[in-house]
N, C-alpha and C. Protein backbone atom coordinates (compact mmCIF):
# COMPACT_ATOMS: atom_id res chain seq x y z
N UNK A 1 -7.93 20.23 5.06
CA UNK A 1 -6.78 20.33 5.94
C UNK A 1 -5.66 19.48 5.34
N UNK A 2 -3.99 20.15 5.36
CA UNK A 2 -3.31 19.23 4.28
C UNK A 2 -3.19 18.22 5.40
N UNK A 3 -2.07 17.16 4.94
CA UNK A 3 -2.25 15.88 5.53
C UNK A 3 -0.41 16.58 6.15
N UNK A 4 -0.41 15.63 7.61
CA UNK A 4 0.79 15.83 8.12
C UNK A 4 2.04 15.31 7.45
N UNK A 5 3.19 15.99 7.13
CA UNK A 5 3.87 15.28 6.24
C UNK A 5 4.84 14.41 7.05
N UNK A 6 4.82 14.37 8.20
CA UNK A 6 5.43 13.81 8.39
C UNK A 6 5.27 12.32 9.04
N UNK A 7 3.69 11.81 9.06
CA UNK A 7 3.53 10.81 9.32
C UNK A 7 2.92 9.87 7.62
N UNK A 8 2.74 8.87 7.93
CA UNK A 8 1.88 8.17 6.60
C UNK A 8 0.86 8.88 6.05
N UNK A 9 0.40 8.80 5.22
CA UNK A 9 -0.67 9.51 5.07
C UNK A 9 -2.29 8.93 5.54
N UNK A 10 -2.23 6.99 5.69
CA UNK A 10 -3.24 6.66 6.11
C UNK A 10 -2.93 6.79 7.87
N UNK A 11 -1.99 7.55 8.23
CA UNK A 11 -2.00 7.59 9.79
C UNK A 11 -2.58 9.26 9.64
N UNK A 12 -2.47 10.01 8.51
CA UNK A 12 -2.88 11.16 9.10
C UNK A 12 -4.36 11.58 9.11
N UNK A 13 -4.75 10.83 8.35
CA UNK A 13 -6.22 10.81 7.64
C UNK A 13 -7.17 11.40 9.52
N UNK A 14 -7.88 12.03 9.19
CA UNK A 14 -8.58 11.66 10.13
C UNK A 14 -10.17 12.26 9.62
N UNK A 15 -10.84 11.39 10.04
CA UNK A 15 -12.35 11.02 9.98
C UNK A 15 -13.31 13.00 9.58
N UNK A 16 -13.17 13.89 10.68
CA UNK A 16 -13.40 14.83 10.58
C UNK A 16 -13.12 15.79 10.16
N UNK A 17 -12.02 15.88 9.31
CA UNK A 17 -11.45 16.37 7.96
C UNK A 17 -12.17 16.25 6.40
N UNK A 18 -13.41 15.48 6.36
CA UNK A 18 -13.74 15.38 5.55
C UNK A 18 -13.36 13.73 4.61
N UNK A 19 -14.34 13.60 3.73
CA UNK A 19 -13.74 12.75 2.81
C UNK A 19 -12.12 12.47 2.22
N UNK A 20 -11.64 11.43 2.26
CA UNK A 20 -10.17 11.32 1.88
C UNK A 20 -10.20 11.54 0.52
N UNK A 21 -8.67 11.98 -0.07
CA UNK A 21 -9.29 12.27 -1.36
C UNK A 21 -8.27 10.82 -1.77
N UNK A 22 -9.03 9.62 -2.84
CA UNK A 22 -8.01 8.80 -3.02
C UNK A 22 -7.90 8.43 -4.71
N UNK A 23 -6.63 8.45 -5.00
CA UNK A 23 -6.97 7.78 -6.01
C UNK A 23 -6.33 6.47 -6.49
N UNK A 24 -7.25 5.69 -7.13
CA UNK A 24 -7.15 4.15 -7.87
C UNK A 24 -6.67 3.90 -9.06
N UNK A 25 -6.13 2.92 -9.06
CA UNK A 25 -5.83 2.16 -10.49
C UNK A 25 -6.30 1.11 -11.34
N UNK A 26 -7.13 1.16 -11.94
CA UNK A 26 -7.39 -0.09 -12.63
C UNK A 26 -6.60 -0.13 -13.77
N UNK A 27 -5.40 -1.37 -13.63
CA UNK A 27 -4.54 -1.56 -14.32
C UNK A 27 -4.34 -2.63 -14.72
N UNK A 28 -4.22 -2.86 -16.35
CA UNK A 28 -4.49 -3.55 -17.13
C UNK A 28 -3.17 -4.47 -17.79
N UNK A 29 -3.18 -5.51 -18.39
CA UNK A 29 -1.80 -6.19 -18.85
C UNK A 29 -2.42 -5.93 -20.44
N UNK A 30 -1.44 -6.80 -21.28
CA UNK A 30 -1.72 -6.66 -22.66
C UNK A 30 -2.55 -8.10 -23.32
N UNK A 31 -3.01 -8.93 -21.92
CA UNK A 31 -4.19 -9.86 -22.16
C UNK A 31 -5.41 -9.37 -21.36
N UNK A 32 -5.71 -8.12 -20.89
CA UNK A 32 -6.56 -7.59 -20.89
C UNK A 32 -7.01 -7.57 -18.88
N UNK A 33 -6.09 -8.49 -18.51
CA UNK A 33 -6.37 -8.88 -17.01
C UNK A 33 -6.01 -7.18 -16.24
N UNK A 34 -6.99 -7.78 -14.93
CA UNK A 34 -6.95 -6.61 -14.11
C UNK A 34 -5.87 -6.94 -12.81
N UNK A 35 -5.18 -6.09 -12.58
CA UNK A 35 -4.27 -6.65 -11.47
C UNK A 35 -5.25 -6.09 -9.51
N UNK A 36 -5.06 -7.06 -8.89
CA UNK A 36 -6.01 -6.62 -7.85
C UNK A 36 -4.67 -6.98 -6.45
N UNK A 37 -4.78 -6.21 -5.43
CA UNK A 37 -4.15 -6.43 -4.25
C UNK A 37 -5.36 -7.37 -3.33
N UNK A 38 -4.38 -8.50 -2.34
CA UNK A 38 -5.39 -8.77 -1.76
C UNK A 38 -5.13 -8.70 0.14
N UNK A 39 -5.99 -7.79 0.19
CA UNK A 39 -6.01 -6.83 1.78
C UNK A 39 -6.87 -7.54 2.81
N UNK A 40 -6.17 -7.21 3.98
CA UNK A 40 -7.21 -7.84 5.40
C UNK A 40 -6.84 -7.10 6.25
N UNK A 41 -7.86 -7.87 7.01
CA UNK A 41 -7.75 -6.37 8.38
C UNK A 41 -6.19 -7.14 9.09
N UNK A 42 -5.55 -5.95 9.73
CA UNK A 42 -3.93 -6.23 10.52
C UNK A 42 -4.27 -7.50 11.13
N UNK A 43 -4.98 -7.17 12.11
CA UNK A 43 -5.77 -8.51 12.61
C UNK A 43 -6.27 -9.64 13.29
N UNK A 44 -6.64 -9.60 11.62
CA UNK A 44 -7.59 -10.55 11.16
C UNK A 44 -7.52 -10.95 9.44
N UNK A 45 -6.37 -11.50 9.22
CA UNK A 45 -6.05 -12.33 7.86
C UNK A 45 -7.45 -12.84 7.84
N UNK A 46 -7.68 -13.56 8.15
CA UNK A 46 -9.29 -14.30 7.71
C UNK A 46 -10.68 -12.88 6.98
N UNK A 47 -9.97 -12.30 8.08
CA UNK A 47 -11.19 -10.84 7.22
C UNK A 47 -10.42 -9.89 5.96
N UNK A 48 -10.77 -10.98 4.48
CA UNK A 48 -10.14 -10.45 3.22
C UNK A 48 -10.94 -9.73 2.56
N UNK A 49 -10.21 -9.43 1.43
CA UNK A 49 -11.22 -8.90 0.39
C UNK A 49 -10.37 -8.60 -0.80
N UNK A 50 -10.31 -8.23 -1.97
CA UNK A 50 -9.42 -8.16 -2.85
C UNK A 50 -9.43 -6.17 -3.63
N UNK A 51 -8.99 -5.83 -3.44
CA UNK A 51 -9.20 -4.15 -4.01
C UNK A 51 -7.99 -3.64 -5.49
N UNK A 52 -8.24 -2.52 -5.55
CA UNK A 52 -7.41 -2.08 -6.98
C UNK A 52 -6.42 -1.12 -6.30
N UNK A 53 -5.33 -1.34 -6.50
CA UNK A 53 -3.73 -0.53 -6.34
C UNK A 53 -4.29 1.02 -6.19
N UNK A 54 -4.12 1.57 -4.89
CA UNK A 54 -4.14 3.47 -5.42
C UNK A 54 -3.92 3.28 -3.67
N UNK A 55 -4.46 5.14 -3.13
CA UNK A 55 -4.63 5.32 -1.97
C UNK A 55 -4.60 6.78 -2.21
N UNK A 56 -4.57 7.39 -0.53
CA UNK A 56 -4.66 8.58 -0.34
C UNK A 56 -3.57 10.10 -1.30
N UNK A 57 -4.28 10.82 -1.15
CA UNK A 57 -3.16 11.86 -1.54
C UNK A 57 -1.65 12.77 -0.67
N UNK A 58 -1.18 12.71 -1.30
CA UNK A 58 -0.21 13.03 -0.18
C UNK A 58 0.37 14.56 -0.43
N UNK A 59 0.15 15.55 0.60
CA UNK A 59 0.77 16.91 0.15
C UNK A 59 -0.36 17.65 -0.92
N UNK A 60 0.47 18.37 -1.50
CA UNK A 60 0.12 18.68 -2.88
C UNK A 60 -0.01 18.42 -4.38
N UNK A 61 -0.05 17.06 -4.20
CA UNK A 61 0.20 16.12 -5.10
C UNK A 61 -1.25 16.16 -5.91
N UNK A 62 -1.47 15.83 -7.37
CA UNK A 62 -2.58 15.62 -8.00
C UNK A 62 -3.02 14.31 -7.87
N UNK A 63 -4.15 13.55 -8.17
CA UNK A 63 -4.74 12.91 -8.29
C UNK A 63 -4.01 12.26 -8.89
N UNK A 64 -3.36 12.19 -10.38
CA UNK A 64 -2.65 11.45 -11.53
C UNK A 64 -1.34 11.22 -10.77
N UNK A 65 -0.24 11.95 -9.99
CA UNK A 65 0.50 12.13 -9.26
C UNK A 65 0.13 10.62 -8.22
N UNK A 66 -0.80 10.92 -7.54
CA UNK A 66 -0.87 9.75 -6.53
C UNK A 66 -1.13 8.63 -6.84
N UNK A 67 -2.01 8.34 -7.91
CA UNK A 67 -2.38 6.85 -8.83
C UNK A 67 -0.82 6.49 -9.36
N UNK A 68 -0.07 7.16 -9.89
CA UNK A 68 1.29 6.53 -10.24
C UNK A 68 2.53 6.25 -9.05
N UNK A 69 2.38 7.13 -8.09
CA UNK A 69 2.99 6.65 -6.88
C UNK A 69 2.35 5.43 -6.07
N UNK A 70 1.18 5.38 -5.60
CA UNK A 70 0.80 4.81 -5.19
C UNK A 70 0.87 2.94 -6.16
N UNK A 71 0.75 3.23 -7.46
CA UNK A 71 1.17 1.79 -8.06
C UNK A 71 2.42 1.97 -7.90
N UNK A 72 3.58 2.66 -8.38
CA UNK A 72 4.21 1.89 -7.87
C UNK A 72 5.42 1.46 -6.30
N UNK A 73 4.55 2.11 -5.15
CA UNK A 73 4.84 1.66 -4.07
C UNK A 73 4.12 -0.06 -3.74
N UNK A 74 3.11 0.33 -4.25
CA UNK A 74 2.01 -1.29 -4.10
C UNK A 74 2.44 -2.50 -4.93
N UNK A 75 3.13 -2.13 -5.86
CA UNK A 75 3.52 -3.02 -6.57
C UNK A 75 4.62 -3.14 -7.61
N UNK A 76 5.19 -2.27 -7.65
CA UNK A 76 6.86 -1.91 -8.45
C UNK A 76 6.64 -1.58 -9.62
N UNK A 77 5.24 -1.62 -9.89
CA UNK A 77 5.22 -1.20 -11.79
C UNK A 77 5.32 0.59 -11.91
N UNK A 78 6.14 0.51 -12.47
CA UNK A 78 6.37 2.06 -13.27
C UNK A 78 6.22 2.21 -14.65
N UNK A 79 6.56 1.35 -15.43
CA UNK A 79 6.19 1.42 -17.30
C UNK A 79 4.37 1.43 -17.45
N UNK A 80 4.17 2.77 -16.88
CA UNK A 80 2.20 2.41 -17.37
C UNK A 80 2.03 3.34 -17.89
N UNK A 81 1.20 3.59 -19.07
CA UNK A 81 0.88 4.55 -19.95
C UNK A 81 -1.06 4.84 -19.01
N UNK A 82 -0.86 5.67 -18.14
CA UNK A 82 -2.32 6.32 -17.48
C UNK A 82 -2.91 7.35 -18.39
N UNK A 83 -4.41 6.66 -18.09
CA UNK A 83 -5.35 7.05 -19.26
C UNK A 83 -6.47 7.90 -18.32
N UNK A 84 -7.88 7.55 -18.62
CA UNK A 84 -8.66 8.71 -18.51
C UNK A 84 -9.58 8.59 -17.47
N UNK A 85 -9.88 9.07 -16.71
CA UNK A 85 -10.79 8.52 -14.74
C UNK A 85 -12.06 8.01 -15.34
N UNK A 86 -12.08 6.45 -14.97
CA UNK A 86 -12.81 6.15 -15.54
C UNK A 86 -14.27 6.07 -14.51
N UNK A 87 -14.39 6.20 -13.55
CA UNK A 87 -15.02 5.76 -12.21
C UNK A 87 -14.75 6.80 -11.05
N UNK A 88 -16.07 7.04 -10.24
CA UNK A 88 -16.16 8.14 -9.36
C UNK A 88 -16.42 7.25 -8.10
N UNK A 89 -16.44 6.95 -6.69
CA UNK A 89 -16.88 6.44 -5.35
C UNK A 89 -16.64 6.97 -4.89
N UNK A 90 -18.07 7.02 -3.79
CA UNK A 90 -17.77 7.45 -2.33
C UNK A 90 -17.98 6.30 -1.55
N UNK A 91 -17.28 5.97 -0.64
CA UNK A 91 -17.36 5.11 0.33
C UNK A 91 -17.38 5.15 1.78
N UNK A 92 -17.26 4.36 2.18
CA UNK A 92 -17.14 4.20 3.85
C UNK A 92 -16.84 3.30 4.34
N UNK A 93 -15.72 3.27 5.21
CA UNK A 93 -15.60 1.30 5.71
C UNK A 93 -15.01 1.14 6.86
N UNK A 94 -14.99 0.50 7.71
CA UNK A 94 -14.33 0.31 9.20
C UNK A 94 -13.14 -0.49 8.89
N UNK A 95 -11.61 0.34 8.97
CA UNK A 95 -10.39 -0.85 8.87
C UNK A 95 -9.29 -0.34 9.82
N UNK A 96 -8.92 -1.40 10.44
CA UNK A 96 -7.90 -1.05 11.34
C UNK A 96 -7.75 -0.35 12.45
N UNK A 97 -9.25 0.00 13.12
CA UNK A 97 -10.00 -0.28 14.05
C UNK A 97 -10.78 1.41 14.08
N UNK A 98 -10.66 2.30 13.02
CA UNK A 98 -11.63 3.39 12.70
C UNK A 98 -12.25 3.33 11.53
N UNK A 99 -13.43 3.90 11.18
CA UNK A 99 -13.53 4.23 10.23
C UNK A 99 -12.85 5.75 8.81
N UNK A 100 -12.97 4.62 7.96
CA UNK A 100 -12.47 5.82 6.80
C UNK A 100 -13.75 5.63 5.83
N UNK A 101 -13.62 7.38 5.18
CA UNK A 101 -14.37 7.78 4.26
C UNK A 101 -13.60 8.51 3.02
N UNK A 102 -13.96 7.84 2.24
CA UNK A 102 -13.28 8.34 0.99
C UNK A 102 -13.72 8.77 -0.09
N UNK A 103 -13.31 9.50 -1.16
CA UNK A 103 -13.86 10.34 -1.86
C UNK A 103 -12.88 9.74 -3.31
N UNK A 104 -13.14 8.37 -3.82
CA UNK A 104 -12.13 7.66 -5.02
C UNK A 104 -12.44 8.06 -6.04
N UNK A 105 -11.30 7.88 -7.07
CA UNK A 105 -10.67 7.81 -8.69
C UNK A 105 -10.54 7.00 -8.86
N UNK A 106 -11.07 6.19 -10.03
CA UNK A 106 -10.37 5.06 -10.47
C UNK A 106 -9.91 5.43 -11.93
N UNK A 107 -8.57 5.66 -12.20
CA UNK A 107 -8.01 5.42 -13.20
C UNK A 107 -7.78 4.39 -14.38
N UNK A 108 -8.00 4.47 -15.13
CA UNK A 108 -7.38 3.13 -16.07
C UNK A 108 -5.90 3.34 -16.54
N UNK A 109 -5.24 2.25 -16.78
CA UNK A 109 -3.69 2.83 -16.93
C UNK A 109 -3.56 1.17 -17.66
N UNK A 110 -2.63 1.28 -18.30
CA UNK A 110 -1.94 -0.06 -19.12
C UNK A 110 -0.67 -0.10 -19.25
N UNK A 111 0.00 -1.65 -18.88
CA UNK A 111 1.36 -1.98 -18.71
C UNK A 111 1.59 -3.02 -19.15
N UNK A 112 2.71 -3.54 -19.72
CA UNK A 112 3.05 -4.87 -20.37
C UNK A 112 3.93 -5.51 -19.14
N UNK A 113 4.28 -4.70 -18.00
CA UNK A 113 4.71 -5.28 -16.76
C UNK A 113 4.54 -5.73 -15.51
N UNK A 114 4.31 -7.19 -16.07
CA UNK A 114 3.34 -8.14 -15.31
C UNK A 114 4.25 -8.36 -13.74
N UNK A 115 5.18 -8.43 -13.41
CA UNK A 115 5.81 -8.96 -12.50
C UNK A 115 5.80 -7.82 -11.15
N UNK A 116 5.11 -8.05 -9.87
CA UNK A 116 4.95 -7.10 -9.24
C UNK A 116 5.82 -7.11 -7.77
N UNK A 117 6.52 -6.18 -7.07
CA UNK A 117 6.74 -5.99 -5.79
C UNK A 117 6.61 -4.95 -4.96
N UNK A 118 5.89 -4.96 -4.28
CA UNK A 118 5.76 -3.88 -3.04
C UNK A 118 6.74 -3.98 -2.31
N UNK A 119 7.67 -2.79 -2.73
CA UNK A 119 8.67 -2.60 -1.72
C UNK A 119 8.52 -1.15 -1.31
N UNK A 120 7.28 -0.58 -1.80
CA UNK A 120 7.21 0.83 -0.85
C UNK A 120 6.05 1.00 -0.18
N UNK A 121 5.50 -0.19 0.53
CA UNK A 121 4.32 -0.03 1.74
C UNK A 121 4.45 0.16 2.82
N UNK A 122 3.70 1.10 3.78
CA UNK A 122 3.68 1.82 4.92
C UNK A 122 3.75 0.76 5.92
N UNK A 123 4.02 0.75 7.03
CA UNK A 123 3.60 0.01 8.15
C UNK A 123 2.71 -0.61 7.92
N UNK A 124 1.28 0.15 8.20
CA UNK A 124 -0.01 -0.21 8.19
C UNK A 124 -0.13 -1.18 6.62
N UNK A 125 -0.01 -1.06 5.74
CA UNK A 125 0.19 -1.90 4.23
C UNK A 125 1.10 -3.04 4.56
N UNK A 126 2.41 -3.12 5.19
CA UNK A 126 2.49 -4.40 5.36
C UNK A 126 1.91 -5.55 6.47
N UNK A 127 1.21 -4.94 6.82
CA UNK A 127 0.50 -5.51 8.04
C UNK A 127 -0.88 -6.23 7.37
N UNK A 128 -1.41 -5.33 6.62
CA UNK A 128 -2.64 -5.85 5.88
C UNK A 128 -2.67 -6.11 4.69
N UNK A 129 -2.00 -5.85 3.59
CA UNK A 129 -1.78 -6.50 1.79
C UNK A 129 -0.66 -7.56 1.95
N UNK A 130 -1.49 -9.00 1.89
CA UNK A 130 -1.08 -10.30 1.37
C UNK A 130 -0.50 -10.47 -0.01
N UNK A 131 -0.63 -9.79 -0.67
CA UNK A 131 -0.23 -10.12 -2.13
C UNK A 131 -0.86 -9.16 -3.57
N UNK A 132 -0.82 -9.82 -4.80
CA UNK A 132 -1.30 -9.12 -5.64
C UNK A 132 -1.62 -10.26 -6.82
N UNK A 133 -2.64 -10.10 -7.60
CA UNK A 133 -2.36 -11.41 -8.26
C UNK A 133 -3.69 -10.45 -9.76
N UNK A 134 -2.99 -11.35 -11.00
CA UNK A 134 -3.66 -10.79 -11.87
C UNK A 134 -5.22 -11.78 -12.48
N UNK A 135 -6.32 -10.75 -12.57
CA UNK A 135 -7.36 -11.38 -12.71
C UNK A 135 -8.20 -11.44 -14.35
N UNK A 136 -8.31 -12.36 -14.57
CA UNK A 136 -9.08 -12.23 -16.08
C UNK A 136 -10.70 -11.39 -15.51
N UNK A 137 -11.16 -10.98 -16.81
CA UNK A 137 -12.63 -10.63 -16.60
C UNK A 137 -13.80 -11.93 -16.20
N UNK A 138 -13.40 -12.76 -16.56
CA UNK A 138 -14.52 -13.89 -16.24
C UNK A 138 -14.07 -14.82 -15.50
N UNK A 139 -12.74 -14.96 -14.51
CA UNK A 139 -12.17 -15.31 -13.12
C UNK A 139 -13.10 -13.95 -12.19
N UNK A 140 -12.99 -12.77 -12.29
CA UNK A 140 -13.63 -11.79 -11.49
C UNK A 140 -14.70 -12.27 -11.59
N UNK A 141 -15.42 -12.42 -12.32
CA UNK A 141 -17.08 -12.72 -12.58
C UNK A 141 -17.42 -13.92 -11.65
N UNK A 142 -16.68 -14.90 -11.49
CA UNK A 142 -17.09 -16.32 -11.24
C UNK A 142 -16.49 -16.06 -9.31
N UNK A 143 -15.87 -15.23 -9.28
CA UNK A 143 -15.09 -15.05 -7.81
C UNK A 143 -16.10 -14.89 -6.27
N UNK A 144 -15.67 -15.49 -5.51
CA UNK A 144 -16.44 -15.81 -4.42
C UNK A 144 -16.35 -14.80 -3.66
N UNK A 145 -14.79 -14.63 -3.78
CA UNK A 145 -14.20 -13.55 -2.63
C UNK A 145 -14.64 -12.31 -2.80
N UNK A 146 -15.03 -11.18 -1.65
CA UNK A 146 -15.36 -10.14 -1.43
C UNK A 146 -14.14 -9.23 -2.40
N UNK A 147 -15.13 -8.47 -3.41
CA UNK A 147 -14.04 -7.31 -4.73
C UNK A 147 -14.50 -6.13 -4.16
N UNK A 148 -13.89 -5.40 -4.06
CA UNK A 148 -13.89 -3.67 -4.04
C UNK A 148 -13.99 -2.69 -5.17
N UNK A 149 -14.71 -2.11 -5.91
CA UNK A 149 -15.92 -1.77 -5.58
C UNK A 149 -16.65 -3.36 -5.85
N UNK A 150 -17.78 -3.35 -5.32
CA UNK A 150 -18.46 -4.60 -5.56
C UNK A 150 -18.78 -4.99 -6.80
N UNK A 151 -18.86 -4.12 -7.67
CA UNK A 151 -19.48 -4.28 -8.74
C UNK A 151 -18.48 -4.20 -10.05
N UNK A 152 -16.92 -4.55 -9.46
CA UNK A 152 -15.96 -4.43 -10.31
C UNK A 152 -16.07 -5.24 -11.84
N UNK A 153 -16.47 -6.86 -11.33
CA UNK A 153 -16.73 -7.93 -12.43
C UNK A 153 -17.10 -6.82 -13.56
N UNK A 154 -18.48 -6.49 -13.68
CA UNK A 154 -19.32 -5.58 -14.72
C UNK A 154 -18.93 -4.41 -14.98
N UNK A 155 -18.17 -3.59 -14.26
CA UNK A 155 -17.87 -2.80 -14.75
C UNK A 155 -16.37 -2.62 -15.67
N UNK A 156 -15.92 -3.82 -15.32
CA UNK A 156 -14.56 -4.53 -16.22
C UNK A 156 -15.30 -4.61 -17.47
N UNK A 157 -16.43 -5.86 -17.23
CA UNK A 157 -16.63 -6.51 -18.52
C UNK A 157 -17.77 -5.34 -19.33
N UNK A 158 -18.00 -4.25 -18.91
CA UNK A 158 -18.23 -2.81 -19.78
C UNK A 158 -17.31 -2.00 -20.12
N UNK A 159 -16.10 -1.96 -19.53
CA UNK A 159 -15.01 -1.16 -20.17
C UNK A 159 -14.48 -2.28 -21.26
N UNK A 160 -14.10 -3.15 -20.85
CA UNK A 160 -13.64 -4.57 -21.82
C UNK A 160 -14.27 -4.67 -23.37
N UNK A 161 -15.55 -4.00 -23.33
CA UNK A 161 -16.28 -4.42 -24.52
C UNK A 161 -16.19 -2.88 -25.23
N UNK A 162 -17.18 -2.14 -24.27
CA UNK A 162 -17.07 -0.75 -24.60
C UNK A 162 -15.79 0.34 -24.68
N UNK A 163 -14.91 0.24 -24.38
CA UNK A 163 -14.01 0.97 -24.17
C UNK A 163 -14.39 2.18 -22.93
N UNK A 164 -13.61 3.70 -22.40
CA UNK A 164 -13.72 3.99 -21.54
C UNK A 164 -14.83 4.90 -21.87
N UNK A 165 -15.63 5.39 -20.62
CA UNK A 165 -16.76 6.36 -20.75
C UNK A 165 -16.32 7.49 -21.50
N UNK A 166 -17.03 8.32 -21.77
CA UNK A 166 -16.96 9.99 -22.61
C UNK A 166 -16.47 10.55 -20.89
N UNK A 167 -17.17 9.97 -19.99
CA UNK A 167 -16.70 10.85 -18.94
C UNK A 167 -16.55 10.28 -17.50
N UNK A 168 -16.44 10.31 -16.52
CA UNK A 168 -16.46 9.65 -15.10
C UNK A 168 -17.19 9.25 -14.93
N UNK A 169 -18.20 7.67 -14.31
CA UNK A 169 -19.16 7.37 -14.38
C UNK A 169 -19.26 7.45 -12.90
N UNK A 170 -20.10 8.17 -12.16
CA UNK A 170 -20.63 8.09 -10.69
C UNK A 170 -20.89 6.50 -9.72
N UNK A 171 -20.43 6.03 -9.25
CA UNK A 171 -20.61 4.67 -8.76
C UNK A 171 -21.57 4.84 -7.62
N UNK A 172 -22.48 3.68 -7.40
CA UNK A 172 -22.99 4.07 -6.22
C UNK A 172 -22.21 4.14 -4.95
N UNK A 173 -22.69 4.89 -4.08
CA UNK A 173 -21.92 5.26 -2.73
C UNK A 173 -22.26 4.01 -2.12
N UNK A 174 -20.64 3.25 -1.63
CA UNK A 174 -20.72 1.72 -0.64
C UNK A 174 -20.45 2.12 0.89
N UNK A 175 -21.26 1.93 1.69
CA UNK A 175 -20.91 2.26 2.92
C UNK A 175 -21.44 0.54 3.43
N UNK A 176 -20.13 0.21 4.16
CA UNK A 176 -19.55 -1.52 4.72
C UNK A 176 -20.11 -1.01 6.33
């Protein structure tokens, strides 16, 4: 079912429509750091967690289409050279007082433009993304705070070494 165009797109989402289709960014500087947003419930600031720049699709828009809008509404970067889906999730999670289910992309993309502003977040986004801040591979590793997908640390420090898969690697399905 397309999404209403005339509301947000995380207001149109709804649960029984199926999986959202979303896509992510894992986006890289030219010291190799990952840039991460850091999100809480409207709230409940105390209930954080740190995730990767993307979101829903909007319209008729592609996948590659929404990973470059979506960075740069989240964070003002537009100079990124987007590369090849590196990562498949399905998820599930209770935010903002329903649950969503999503059906993610994670992209890899690279930029030499470190300096970030969200000046195109929805209601609901400024209510819940605190900030954005860039992470080395072994700051992620050592990190206390709750990362999205969970298993981001390792799968950094396997793209980091290895370069990107031959093809999409299936993540396990996280249901919060």
């Amino acid at each position: 079912m397309p999404a209403d165009p005339t509301r947000p797109a995380e207001e149109s989402y709804e649960a029984g429509d199926g999986p959202r289709r979303v896509a992510r960014v894992v986006l890289l500087d030219p010291e190799d750091r990952i840039l991460l947003l850091h999100g809480h419930e409207p709230d409940d600031p105390a209930d954080d967690w740190w995730f990767t720049p993307g979101g829903g699709l909007e319209g008729a828009e592609t996948r590659e289409e929404a990973a470059l809008r979506e960075l740069a509404e989240e964070t003002g970067i537009t100079d990124v050279e987007l590369g090849p889906v590196l990562w498949r999730r399905r998820c599930s999670f209770p935010f903002a007082g329903r649950r969503w289910d999503q059906d993610e992309w994670y992209y890899l993309a690279r930029t030499s433009q470190t300096a970030t502003a969200a000046t195109g977040l929805t209601e609901l986004e400024r209510r819940s993304v605190a900030g954005a801040r860039w992470w080395t591979c072994r700051e992620l590793t050592r990190a206390h705070e709750t990362v999205y997908p969970t298993r981001l640390a390792e799968l950094l420090r396997t793209l980091l070494v290895e370069g990107p898969p031959a093809k999409p690697v299936t993540l396990d399905t996280e249901i919060v």
